[in-house]
Protein backbone atom coordinates (compact mmCIF):
# COMPACT_ATOMS: atom_id res chain seq x y z
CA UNK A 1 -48.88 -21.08 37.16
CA UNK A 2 -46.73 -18.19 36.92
CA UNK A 3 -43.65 -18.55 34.60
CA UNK A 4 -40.29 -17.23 35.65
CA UNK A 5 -38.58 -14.44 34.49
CA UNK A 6 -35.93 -15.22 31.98
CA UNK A 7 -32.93 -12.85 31.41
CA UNK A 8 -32.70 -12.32 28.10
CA UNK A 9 -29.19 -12.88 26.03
CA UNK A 10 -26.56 -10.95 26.26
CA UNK A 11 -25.69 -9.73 22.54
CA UNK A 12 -22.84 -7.48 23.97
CA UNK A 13 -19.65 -8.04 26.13
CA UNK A 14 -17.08 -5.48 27.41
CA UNK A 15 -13.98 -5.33 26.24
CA UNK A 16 -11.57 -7.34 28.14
CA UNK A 17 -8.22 -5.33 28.38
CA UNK A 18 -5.27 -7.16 26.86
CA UNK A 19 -2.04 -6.84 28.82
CA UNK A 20 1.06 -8.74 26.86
CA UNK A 21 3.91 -9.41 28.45
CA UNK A 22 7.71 -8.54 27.31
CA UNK A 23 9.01 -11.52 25.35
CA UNK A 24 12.69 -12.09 24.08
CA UNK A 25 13.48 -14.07 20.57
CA UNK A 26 13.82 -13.82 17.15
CA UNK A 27 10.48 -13.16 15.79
CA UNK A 28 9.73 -10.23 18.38
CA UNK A 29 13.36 -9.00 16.82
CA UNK A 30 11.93 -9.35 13.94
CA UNK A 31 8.70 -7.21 14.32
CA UNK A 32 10.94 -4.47 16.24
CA UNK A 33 13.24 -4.55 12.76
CA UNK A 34 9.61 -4.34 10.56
CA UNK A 35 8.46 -1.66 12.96
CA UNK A 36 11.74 0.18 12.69
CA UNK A 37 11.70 -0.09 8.68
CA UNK A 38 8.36 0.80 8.10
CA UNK A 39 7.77 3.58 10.16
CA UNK A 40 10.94 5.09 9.27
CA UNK A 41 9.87 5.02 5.56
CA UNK A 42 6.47 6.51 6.86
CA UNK A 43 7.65 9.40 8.65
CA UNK A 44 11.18 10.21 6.78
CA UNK A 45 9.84 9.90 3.14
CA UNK A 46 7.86 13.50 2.84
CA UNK A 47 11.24 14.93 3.78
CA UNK A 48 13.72 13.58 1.09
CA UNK A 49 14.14 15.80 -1.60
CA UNK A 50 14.36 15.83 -5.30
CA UNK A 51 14.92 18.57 -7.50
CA UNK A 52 11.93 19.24 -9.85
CA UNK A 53 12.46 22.41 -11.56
CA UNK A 54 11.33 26.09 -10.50
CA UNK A 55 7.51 25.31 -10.88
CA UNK A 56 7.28 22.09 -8.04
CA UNK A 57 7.95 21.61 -5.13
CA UNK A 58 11.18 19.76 -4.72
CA UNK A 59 9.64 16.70 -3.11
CA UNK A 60 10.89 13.23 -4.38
CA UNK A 61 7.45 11.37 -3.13
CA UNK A 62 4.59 13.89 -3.87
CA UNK A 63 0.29 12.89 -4.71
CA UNK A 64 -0.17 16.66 -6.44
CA UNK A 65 -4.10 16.86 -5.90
CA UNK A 66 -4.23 20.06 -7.52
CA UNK A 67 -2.74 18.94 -10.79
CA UNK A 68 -3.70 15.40 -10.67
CA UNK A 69 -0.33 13.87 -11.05
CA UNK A 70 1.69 11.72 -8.56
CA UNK A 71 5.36 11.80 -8.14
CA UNK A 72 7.94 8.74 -7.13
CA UNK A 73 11.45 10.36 -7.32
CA UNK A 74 11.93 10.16 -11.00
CA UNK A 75 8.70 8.84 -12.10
CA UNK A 76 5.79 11.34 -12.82
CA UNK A 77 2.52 9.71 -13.15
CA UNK A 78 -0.25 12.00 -15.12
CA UNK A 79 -4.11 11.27 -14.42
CA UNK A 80 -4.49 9.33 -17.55
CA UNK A 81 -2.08 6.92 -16.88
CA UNK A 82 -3.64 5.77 -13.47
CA UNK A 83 -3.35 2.54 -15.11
CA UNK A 84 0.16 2.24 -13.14
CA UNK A 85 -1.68 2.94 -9.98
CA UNK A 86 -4.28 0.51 -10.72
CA UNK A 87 -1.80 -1.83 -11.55
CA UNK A 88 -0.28 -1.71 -8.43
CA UNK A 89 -2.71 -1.99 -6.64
CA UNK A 90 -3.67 -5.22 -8.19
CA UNK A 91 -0.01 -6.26 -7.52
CA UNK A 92 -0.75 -5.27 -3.61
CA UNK A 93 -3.67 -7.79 -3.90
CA UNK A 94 -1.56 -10.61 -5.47
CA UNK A 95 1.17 -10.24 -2.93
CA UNK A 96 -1.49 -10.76 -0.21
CA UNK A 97 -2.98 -13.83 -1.98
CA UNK A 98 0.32 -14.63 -2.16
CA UNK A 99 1.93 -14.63 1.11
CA UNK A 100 -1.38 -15.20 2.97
CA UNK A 101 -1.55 -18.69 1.07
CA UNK A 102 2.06 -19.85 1.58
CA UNK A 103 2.77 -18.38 5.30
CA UNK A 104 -0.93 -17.38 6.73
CA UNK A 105 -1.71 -13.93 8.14
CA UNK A 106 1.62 -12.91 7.82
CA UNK A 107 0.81 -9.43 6.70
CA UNK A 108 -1.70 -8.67 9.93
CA UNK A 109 1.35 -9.94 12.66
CA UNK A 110 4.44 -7.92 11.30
CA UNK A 111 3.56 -4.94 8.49
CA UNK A 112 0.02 -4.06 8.67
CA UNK A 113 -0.48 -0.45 10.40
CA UNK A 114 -2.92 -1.42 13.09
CA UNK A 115 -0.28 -4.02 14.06
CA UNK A 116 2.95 -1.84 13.73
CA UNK A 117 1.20 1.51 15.76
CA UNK A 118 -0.59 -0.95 18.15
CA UNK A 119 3.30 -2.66 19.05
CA UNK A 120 4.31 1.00 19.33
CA UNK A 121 1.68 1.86 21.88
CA UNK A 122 2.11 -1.14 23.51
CA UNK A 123 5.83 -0.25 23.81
CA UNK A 124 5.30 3.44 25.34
CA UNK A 125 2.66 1.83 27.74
CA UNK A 126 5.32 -0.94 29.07
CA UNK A 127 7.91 1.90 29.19
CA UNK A 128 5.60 4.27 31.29
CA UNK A 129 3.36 1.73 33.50
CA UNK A 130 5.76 -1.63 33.58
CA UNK A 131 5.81 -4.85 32.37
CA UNK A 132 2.52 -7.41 32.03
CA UNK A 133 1.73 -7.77 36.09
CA UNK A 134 2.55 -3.74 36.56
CA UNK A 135 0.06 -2.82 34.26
CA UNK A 136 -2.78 -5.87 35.70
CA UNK A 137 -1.96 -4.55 39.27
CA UNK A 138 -2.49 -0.27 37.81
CA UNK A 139 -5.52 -1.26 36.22
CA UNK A 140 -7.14 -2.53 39.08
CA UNK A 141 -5.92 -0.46 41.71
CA UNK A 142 -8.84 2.37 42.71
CA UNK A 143 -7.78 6.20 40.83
CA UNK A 144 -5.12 7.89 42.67
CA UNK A 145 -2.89 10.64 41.89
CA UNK A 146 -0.06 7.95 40.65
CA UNK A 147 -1.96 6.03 39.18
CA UNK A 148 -3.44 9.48 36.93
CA UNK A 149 0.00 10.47 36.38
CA UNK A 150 0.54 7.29 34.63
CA UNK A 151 -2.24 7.13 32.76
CA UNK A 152 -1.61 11.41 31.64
CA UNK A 153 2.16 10.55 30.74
CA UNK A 154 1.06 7.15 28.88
CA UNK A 155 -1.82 9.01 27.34
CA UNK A 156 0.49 12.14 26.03
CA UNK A 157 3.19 9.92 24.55
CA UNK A 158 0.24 8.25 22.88
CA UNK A 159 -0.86 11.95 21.28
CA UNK A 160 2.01 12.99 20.32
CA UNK A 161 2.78 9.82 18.29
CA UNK A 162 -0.59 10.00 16.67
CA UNK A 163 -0.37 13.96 16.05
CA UNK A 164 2.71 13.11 13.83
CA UNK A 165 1.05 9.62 12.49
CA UNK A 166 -1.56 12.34 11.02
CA UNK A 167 1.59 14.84 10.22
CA UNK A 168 3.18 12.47 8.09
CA UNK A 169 0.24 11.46 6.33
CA UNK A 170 -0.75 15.20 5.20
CA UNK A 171 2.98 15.89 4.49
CA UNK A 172 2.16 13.51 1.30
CA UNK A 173 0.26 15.60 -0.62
CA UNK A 174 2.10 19.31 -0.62
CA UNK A 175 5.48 20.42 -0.23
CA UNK A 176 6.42 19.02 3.41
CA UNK A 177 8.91 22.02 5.04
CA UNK A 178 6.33 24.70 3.62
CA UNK A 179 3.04 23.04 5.13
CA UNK A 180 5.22 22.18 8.27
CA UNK A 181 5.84 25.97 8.86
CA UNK A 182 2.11 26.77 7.48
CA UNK A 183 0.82 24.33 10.23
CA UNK A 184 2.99 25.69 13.37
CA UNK A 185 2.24 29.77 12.00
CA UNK A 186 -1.51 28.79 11.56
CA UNK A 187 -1.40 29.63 8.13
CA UNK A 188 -2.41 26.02 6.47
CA UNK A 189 -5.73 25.36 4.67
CA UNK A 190 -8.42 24.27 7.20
CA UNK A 191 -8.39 20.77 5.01
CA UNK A 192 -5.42 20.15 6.22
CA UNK A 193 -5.69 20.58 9.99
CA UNK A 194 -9.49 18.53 9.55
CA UNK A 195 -7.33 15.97 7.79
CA UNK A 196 -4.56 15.36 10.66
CA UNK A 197 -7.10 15.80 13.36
CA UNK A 198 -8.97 12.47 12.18
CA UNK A 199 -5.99 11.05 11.41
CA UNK A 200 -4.49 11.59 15.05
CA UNK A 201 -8.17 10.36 16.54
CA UNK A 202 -8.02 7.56 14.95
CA UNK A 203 -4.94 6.54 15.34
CA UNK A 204 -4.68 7.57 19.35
CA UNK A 205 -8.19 4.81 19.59
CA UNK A 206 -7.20 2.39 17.67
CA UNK A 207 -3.72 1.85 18.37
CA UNK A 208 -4.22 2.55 21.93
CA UNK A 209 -7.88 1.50 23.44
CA UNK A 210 -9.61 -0.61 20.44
CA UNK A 211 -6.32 -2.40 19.38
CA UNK A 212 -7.50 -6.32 18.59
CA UNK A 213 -11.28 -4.82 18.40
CA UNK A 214 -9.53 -3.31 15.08
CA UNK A 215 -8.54 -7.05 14.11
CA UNK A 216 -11.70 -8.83 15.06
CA UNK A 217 -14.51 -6.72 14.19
CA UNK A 218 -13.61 -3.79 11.87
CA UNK A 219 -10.97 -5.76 9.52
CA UNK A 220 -12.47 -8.17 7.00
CA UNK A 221 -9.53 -9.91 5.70
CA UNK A 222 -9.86 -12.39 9.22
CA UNK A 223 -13.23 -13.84 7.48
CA UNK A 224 -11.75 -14.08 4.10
CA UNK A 225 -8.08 -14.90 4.49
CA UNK A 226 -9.73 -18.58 5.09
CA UNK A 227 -10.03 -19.24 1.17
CA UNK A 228 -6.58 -18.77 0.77
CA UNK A 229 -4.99 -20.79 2.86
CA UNK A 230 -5.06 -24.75 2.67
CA UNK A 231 -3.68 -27.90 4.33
CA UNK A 232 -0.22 -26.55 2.80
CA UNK A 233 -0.10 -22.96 4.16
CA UNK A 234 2.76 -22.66 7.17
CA UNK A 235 0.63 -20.88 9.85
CA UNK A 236 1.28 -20.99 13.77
CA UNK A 237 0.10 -24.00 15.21
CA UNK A 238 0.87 -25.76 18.69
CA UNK A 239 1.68 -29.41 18.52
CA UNK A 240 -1.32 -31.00 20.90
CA UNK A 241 0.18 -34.51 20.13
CA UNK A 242 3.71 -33.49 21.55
CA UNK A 243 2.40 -31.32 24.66
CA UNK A 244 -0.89 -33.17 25.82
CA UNK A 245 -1.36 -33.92 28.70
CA UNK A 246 -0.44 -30.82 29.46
CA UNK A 247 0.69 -30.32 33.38
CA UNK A 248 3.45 -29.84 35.97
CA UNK A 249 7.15 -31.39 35.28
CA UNK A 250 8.97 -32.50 38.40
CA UNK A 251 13.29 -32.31 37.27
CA UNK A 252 14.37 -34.74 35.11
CA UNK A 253 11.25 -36.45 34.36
CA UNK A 254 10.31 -37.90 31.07
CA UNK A 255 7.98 -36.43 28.47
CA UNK A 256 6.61 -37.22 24.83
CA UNK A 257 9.68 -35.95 23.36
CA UNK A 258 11.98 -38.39 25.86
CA UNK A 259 9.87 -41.58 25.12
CA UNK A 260 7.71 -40.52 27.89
CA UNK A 261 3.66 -40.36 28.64
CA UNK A 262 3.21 -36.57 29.41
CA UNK A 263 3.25 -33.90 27.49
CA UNK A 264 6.23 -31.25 27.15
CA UNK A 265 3.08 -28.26 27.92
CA UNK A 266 3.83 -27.12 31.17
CA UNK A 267 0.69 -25.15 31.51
CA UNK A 268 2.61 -21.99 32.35
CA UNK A 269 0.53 -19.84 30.35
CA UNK A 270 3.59 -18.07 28.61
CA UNK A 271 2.14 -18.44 25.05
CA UNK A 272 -1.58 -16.98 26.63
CA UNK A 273 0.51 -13.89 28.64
CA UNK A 274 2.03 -12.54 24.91
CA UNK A 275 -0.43 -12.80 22.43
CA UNK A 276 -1.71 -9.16 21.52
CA UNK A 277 -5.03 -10.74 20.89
CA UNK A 278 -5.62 -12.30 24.44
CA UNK A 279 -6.27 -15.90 22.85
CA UNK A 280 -4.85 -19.40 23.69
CA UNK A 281 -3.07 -20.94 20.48
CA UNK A 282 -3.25 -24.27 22.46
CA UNK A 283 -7.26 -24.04 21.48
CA UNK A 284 -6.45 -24.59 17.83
CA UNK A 285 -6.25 -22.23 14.66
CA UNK A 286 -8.67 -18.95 15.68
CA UNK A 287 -9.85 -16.16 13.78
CA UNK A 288 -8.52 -13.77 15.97
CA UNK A 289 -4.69 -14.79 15.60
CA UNK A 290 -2.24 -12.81 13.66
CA UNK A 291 0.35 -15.18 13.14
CA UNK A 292 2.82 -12.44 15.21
CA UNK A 293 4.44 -15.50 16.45
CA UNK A 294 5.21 -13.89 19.58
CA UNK A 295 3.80 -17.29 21.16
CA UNK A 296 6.28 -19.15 19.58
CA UNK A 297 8.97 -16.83 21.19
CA UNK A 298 7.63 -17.44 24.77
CA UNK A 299 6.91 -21.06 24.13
CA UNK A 300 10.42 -21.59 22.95
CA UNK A 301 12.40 -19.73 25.79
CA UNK A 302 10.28 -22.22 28.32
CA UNK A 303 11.20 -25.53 26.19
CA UNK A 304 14.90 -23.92 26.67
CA UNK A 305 14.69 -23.75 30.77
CA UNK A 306 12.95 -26.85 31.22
CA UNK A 307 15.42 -28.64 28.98
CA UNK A 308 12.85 -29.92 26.06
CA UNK A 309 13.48 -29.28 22.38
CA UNK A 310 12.04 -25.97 20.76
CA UNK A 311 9.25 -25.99 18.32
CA UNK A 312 5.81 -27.21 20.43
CA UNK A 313 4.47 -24.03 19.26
CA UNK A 314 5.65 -23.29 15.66
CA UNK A 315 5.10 -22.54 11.86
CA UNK A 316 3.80 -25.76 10.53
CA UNK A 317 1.40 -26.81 8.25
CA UNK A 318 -1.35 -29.09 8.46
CA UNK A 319 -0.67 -31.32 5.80
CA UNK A 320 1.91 -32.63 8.15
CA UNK A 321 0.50 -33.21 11.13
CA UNK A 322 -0.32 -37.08 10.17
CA UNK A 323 3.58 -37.83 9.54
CA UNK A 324 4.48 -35.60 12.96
CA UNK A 325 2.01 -37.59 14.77
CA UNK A 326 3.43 -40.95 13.44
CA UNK A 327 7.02 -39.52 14.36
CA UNK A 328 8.12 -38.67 11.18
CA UNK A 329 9.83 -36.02 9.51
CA UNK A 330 8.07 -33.01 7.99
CA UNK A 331 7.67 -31.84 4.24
CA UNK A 332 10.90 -29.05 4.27
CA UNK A 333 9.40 -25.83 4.55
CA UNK A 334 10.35 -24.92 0.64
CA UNK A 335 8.31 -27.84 -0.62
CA UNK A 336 5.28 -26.12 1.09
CA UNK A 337 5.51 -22.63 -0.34
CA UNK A 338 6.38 -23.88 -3.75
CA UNK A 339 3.49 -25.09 -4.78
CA UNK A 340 0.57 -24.53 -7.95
CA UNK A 341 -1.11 -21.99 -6.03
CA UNK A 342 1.93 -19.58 -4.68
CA UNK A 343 3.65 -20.01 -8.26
CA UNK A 344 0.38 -18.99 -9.50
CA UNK A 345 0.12 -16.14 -7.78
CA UNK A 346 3.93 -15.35 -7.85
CA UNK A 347 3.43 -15.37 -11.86
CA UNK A 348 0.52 -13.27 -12.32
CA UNK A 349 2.24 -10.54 -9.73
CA UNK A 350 5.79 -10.34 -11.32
CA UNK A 351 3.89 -10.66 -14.96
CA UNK A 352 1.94 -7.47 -13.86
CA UNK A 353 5.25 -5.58 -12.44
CA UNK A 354 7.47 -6.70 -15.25
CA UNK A 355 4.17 -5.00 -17.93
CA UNK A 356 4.41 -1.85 -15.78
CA UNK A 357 8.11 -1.58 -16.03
CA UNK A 358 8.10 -2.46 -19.59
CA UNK A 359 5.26 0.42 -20.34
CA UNK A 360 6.93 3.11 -17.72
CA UNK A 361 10.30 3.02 -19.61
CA UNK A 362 8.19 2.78 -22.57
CA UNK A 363 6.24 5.09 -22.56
CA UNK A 364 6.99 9.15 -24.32
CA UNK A 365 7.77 11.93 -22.77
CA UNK A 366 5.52 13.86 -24.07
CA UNK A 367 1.50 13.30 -25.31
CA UNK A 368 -0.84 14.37 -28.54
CA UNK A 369 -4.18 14.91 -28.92
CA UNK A 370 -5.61 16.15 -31.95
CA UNK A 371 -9.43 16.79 -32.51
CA UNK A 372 -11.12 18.35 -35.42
CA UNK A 373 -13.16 21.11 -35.55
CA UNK A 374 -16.40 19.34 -37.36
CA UNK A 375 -18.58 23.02 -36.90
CA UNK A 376 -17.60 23.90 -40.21
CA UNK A 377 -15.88 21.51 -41.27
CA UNK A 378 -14.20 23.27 -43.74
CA UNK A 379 -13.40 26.83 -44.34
CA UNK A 380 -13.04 28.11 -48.31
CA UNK A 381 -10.20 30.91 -48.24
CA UNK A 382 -10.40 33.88 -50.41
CA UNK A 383 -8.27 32.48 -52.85
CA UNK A 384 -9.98 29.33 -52.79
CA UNK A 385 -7.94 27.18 -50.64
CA UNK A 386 -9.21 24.93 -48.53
CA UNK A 387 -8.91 25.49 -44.42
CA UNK A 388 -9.39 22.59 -41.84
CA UNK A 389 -9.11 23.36 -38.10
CA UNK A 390 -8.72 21.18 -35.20
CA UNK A 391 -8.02 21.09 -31.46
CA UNK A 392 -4.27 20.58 -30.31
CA UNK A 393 -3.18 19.78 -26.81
CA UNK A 394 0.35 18.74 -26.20
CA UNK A 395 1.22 17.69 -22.63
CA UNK A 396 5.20 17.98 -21.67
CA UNK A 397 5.17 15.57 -19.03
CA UNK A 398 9.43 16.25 -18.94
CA UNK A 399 10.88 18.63 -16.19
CA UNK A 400 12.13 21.20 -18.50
CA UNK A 401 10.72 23.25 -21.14
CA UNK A 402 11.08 21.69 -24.76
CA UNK A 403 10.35 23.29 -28.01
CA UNK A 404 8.22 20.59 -30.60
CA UNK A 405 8.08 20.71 -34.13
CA UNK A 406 4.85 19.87 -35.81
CA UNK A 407 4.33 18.52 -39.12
CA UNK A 408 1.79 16.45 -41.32
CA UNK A 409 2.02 13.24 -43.78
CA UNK A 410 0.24 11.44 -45.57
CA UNK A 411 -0.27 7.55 -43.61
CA UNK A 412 2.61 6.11 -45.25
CA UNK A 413 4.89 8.83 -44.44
CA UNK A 414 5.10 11.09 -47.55
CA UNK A 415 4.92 14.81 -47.06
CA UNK A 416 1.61 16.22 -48.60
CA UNK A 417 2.34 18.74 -51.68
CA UNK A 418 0.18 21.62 -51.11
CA UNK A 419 -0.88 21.87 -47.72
CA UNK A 420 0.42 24.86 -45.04
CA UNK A 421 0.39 23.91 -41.07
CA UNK A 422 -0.01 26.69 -38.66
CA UNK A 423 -0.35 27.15 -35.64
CA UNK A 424 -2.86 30.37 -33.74
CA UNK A 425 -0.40 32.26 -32.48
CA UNK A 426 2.15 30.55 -33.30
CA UNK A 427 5.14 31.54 -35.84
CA UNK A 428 5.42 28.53 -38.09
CA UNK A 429 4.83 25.28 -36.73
CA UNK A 430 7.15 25.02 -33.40
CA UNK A 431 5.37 25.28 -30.53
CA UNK A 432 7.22 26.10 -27.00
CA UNK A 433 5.81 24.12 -24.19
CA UNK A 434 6.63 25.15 -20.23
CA UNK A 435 7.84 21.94 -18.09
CA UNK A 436 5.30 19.81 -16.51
CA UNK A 437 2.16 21.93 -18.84
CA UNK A 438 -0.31 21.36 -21.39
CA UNK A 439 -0.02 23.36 -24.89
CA UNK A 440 -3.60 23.92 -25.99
CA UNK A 441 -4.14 25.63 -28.93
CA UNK A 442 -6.22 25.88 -32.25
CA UNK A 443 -3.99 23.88 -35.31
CA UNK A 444 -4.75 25.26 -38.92
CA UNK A 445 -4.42 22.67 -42.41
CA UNK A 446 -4.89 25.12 -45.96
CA UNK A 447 -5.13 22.80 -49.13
CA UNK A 448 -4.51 24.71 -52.14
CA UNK A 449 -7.21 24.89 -54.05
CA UNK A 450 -5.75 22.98 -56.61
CA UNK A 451 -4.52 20.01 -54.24
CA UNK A 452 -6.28 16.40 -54.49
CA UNK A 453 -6.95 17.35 -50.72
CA UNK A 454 -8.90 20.40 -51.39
CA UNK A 455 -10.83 19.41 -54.60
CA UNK A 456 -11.62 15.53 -52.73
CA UNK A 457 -13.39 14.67 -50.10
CA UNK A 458 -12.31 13.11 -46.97
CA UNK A 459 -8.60 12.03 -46.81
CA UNK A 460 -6.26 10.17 -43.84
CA UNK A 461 -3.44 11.94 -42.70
CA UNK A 462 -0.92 11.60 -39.94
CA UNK A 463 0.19 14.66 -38.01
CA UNK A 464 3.74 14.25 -36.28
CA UNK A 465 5.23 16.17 -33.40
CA UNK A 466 8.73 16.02 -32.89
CA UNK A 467 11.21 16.49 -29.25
CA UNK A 468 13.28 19.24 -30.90
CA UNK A 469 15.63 18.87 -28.19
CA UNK A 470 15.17 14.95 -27.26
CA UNK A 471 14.36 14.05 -30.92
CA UNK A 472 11.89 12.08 -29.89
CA UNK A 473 9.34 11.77 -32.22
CA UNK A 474 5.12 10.66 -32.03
CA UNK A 475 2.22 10.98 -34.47
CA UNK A 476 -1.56 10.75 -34.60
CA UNK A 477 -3.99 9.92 -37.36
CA UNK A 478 -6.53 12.66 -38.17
CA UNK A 479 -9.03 13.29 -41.54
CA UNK A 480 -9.19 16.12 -43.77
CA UNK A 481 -12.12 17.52 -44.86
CA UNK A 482 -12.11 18.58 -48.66
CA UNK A 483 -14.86 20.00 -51.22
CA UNK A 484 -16.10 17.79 -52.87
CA UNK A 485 -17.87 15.92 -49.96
């Protein structure tokens, strides 16, 4: 007996395409203000300017590649103190422990960049196509020349906000009006046209065709956000005891929240026709949602027609869901967020920003690095004094040239009777270092031959460099090398 054939599973499924509708209220205010903010700090920030002497560009945010430094206004950050950058990263971290834990995926519905581009496109597809049943009807409707022209206007907005997306991004990392003209005159580095290319690509895809594919399948914080939220974390949640049954409401007829049997849900799918992700928060909490809150926007203005009270979809927390269900009043939202864990994390961020602030204003102006020369290690002068050489760099990390004065000690502080500095070079021992450069040069000690230091062996002294302009002063420990090792 023959078997029948059996289709095998399906392990793929189209896309379905996502059409939100236009919703009124304060949290889609509040996305347009995030959207505003943060792309206006995107785009505008190459362009500010900040005076940095004759050798840099005049840029007041600035990642110099070439020299390894980065620069925030007044702050100049040299590759060996990538500690700060480190450190904020770390504080980037915290703060998404931190507001992940007390308010949910927070981040992904207002400020992440897939979710602020994504609104934009959104936004230039409404203006050009229509609102929610416009764009169902277009999409379904056979190709015609309307319909292409719609699609080639929508679809050209769409470029042109992802050519400067990749514009602004490349604008970073060299003097912004410079590269601008470079860029038009077809003068830049290849680099940077490869750079803004994948940088528009990406941005025209996945703000405008992959959109919640971005959220779903590429992003990984969905599948761990889960260990940091609890029955305490304020996340958008519809309240099933309040609108179930869900159904039709004929004018003036009781509900849950009048005393009556049926729920305040009037099944009018407003909640489904706004989310950006296509999914039903009546279904319960889902990977897939953002916590945009957009629901709770459409949900409300609904509750407001019909005549119910607000809130059957809202921020809540599922610690209170027993008291709600028993008709009782919830925790207040502060008792929620302050508890062990957000302090926890609150601490350990503003402990890490307050140690960076501390060490930026803390740190010198200037560095010293002294090596010795160990092949010989000494050098016996003609008239028997004893030469030591070593390896100076001095890094001027100040915006102005500054002249240093170098001298040596002994380690508590005493000057050393019989010993000569000099510099290669050099007249004396000043050295003149260009602003925003590294002094590197060979540093000479001569012991008389007499001297404790010359006739000993190895001895601990401290060389000192000294701001002669700032006064500000810094030393290093370093060994001499005498005879009588």
């Amino acid at each position: 007996m023959s078997q029948p054939d059996i289709d095998p599973p399906q392990l793929y499924a189209a896309r379905e395409p996502i059409f939100p509708r236009r919703v009124y209220g304060w949290y889609r205010n509040l996305k347009w203000i995030i959207m505003a903010v943060t792309l206006g700090i995107y785009y505008i920030t190459p362009w500010i300017r900040w005076d940095r002497g004759p050798n840099l560009p005049d840029q007041a945010v600035l990642v110099d590649l070439a020299n390894r430094r980065f620069f925030f206004f007044w702050i100049e950050i040299w590759p060996h103190e990538f500690y700060f950058v480190a450190g904020l990263l770390v504080m980037a971290g915290l703060g998404l422990f931190l507001f992940t834990s007390a308010l949910g995926r927070v981040w992904c519905g207002y400020a992440c960049p897939q979710t602020v581009w994504t609104d934009l496109f959104i936004l230039t597809e409404r203006w050009v196509e229509g609102d929610r049943n416009a764009r169902v009807r277009l999409w379904n409707a056979p190709w015609s020349g309307h319909k292409l022209r719609l699609r080639l206007t929508k679809w050209v907005i769409w470029l042109l906000i992802a050519v400067a997306t990749g514009g602004a991004w490349i604008f970073y990392f060299t003097d912004a009006p410079t590269l601008l003209r470079d860029l038009v005159t077809g003068q830049a580095h290849p680099v940077a046209y490869i750079t803004m290319a994948i940088l528009t690509a990406t941005t025209f895809v996945f703000g405008g065709f992959a959109r919640e594919q971005i959220c779903i399948y590429a992003c990984p914080w969905p599948r761990i956000q889960a260990a940091m939220m609890d029955e305490d974390t304020l996340t958008v949640a519809y309240r099933e005891w309040r609108g179930e049954p869900r159904g039709k409401i004929h004018k003036g007829e009781a509900t849950k929240s009048d005393g009556g049997t049926k729920g305040d849900c009037i099944d009018c799918m407003a909640c489904v026709n706004v989310c950006p992700m296509g999914i039903d928060i009546r279904d319960g909490q889902q990977m897939e949602c953002i916590t945009c809150a957009l629901c709770i926007d459409a949900c409300d203005e609904i509750m407001d027609k019909i005549g119910k009270p607000r809130g059957l979809i809202d921020y809540m927390a599922l610690k209170d869901e027993t008291a709600e269900r028993a008709g009782a009043q919830p925790k207040p939202l502060m008792k929620h967020i302050l508890r062990p864990r957000t302090i926890l994390y609150f601490t350990l961020w503003a402990g890490i920003g307050v140690a960076l602030v501390v060490a930026l204003f803390l740190r010198s102006p200037f560095d010293l690095n002294v090596t010795p020369v160990r092949n010989p290690l000494f050098v016996t002068m003609s008239d028997g004094a004893i030469r030591n050489t070593y390896a100076l760099r001095l890094r001027n990390k100040q915006g102005a040239q500054h002249d240093f004065v170098i001298s040596v000690a002994d380690n508590d502080g005493n000057a050393v009777p019989g010993v000569v500095l000099a510099l290669e070079g050099q007249t004396g021992n000043r050295a003149s270092v260009a602003a925003d450069s590294t002094f590197t040069q060979r540093l000479y000690l001569t012991a008389a031959k007499d001297s404790p230091l010359a006739t000993g062996g190895q001895a601990e002294l401290t060389l000192w460099v000294e701001d002669a302009t700032g006064g500000v002063r810094t030393h290093i420990g370093t060994v001499f090398h005498g005879k009588g090792e």
